[in-house]
Protein backbone atom coordinates (compact mmCIF):
# COMPACT_ATOMS: atom_id res chain seq x y z
CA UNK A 1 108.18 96.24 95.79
CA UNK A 2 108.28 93.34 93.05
CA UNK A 3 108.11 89.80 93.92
CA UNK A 4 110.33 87.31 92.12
CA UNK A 5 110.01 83.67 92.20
CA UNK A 6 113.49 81.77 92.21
CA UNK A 7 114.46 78.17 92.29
CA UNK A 8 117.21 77.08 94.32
CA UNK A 9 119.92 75.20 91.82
CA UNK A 10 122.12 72.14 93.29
CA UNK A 11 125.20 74.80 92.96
CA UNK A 12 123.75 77.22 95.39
CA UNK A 13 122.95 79.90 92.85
CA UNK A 14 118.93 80.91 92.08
CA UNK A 15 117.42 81.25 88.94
CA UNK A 16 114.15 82.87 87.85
CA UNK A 17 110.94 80.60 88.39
CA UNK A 18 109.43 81.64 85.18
CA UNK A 19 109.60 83.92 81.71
CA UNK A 20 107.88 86.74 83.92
CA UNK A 21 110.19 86.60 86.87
CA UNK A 22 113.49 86.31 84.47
CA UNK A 23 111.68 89.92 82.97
CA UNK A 24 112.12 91.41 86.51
CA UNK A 25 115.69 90.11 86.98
CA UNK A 26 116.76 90.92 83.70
CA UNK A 27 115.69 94.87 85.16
CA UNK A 28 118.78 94.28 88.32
CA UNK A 29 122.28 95.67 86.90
CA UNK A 30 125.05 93.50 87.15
CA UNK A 31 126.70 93.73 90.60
CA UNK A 32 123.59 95.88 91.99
CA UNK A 33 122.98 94.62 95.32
CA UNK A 34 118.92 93.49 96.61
CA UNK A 35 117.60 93.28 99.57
CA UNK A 36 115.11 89.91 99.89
CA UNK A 37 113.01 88.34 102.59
CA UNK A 38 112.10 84.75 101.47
CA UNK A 39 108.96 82.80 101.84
CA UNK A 40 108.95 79.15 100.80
CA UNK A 41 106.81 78.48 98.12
CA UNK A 42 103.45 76.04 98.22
CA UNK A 43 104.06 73.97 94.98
CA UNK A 44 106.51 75.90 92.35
CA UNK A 45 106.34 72.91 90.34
CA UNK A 46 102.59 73.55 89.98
CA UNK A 47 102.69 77.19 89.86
CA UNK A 48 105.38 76.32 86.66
CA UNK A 49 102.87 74.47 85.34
CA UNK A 50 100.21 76.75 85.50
CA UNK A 51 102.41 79.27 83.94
CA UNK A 52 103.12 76.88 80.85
CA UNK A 53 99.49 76.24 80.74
CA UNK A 54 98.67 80.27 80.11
CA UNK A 55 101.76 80.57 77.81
CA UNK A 56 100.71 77.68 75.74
CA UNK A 57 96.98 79.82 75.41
CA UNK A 58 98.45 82.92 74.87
CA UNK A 59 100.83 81.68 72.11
CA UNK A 60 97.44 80.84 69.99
CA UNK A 61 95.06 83.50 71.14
CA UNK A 62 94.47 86.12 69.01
CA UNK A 63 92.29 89.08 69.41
CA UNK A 64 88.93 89.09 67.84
CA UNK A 65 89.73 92.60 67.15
CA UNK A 66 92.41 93.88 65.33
CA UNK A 67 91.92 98.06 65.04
CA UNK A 68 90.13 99.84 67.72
CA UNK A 69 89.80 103.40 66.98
CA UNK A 70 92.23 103.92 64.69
CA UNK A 71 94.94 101.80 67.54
CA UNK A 72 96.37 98.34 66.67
CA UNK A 73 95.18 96.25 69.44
CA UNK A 74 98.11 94.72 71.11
CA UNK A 75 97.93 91.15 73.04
CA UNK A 76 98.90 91.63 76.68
CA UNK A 77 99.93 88.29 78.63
CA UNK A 78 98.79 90.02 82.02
CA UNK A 79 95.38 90.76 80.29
CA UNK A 80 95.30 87.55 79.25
CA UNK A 81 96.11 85.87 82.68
CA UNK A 82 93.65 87.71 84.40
CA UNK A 83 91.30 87.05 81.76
CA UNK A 84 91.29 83.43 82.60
CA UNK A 85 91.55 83.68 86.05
CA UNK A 86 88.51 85.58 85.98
CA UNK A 87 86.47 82.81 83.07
CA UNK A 88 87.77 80.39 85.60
CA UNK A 89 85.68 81.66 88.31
CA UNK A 90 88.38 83.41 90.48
CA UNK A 91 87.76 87.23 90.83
CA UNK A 92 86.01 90.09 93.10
CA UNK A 93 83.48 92.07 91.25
CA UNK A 94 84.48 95.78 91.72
CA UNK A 95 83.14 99.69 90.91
CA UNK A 96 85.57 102.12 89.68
CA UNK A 97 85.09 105.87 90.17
CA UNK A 98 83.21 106.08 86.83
CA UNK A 99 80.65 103.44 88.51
CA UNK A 100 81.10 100.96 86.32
CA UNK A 101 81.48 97.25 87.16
CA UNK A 102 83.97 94.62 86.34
CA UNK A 103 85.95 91.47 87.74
CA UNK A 104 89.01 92.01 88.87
CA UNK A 105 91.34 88.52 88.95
CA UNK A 106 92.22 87.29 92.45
CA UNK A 107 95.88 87.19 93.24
CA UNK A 108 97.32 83.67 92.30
CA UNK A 109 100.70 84.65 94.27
CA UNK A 110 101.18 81.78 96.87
CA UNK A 111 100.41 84.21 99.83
CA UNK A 112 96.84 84.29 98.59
CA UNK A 113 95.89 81.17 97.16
CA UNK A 114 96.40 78.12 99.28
CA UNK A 115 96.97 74.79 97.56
CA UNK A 116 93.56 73.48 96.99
CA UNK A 117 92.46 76.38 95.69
CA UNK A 118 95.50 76.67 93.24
CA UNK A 119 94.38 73.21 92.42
CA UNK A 120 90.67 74.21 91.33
CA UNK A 121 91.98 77.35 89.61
CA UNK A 122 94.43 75.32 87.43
CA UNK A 123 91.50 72.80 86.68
CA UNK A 124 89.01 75.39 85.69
CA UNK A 125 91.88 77.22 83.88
CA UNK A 126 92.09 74.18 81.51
CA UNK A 127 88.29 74.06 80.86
CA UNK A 128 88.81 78.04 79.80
CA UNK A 129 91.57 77.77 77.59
CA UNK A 130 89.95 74.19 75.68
CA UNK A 131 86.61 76.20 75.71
CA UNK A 132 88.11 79.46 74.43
CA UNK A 133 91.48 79.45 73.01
CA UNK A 134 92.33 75.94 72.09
CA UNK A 135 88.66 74.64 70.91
CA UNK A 136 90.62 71.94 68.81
CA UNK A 137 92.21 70.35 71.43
CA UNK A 138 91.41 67.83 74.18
CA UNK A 139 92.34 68.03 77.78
CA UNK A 140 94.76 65.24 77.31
CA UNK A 141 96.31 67.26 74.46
CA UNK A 142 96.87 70.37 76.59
CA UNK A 143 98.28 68.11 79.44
CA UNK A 144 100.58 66.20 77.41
CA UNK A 145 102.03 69.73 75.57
CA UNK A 146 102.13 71.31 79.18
CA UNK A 147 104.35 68.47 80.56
CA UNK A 148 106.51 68.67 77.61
CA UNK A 149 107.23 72.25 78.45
CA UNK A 150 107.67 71.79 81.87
CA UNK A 151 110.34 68.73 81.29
CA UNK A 152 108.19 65.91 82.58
CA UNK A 153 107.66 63.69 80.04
């Protein structure tokens, strides 16, 4: 079953937490009736900001490699996040049924991840994306761009 996260609006209505979640709504006809238990959310204005931190990194990452086997090499925003989830420290190492090992990204949903922990991820997620994506900028940089997205400045 997907999971949405919405944000309650002063008129009652809900809207979308995020680019991702407005992806998932944007898949509900018009008039189609949901079913929805509700949970309420640890920090959504932190989760938001972790989300404009990863979109701000995946807007300038590019792929080392552009052609692999003959196949354009697409980028993939849930590659990506997991990606830097995992760099940041946050993932199980697991086999696969060909034996091979790899991390696989814990679950940042706000079930999993209490708030400190969110707190360290976001943290180390910063250090990833100025270490790997964004070599050019300093944390302050990347702080003051993700407030501006998120409306706080």
């Amino acid at each position: 079953m997907p999971e949405l996260t919405l944000i309650k609006r002063l008129d009652g209505s809900f809207v979308p937490a995020t680019h991702q979640d407005a992806e998932k709504c944007n898949k509900i006809k018009v008039g189609a009736g949901i079913r929805a238990q509700w949970k309420q959310k640890r920090n959504i204005k932190f989760h938001r900001k972790y989300f404009a931190l990863l979109n701000i990194g995946f807007d300038a990452f590019e792929p080392a490699v552009q052609e692999y086997k003959g196949f354009q090499v697409q980028k993939s925003f849930e590659r990506y996040r997991k990606d830097v989830i995992c760099s940041a420290g946050f993932y199980d190492v697991i086999a696969n049924l060909n034996g091979d090992i790899r991390r696989e990204a814990h679950s940042i949903s706000f079930a999993s991840m209490n708030e400190d922990q969110f707190s360290e991820l976001y943290s180390n997620s910063v250090d990833v994306t100025l270490q790997r994506v964004l070599t050019n900028y300093t944390r302050g940089d990347l702080e003051r761009q993700v407030e501006r997205i998120i409306g706080m400045v």
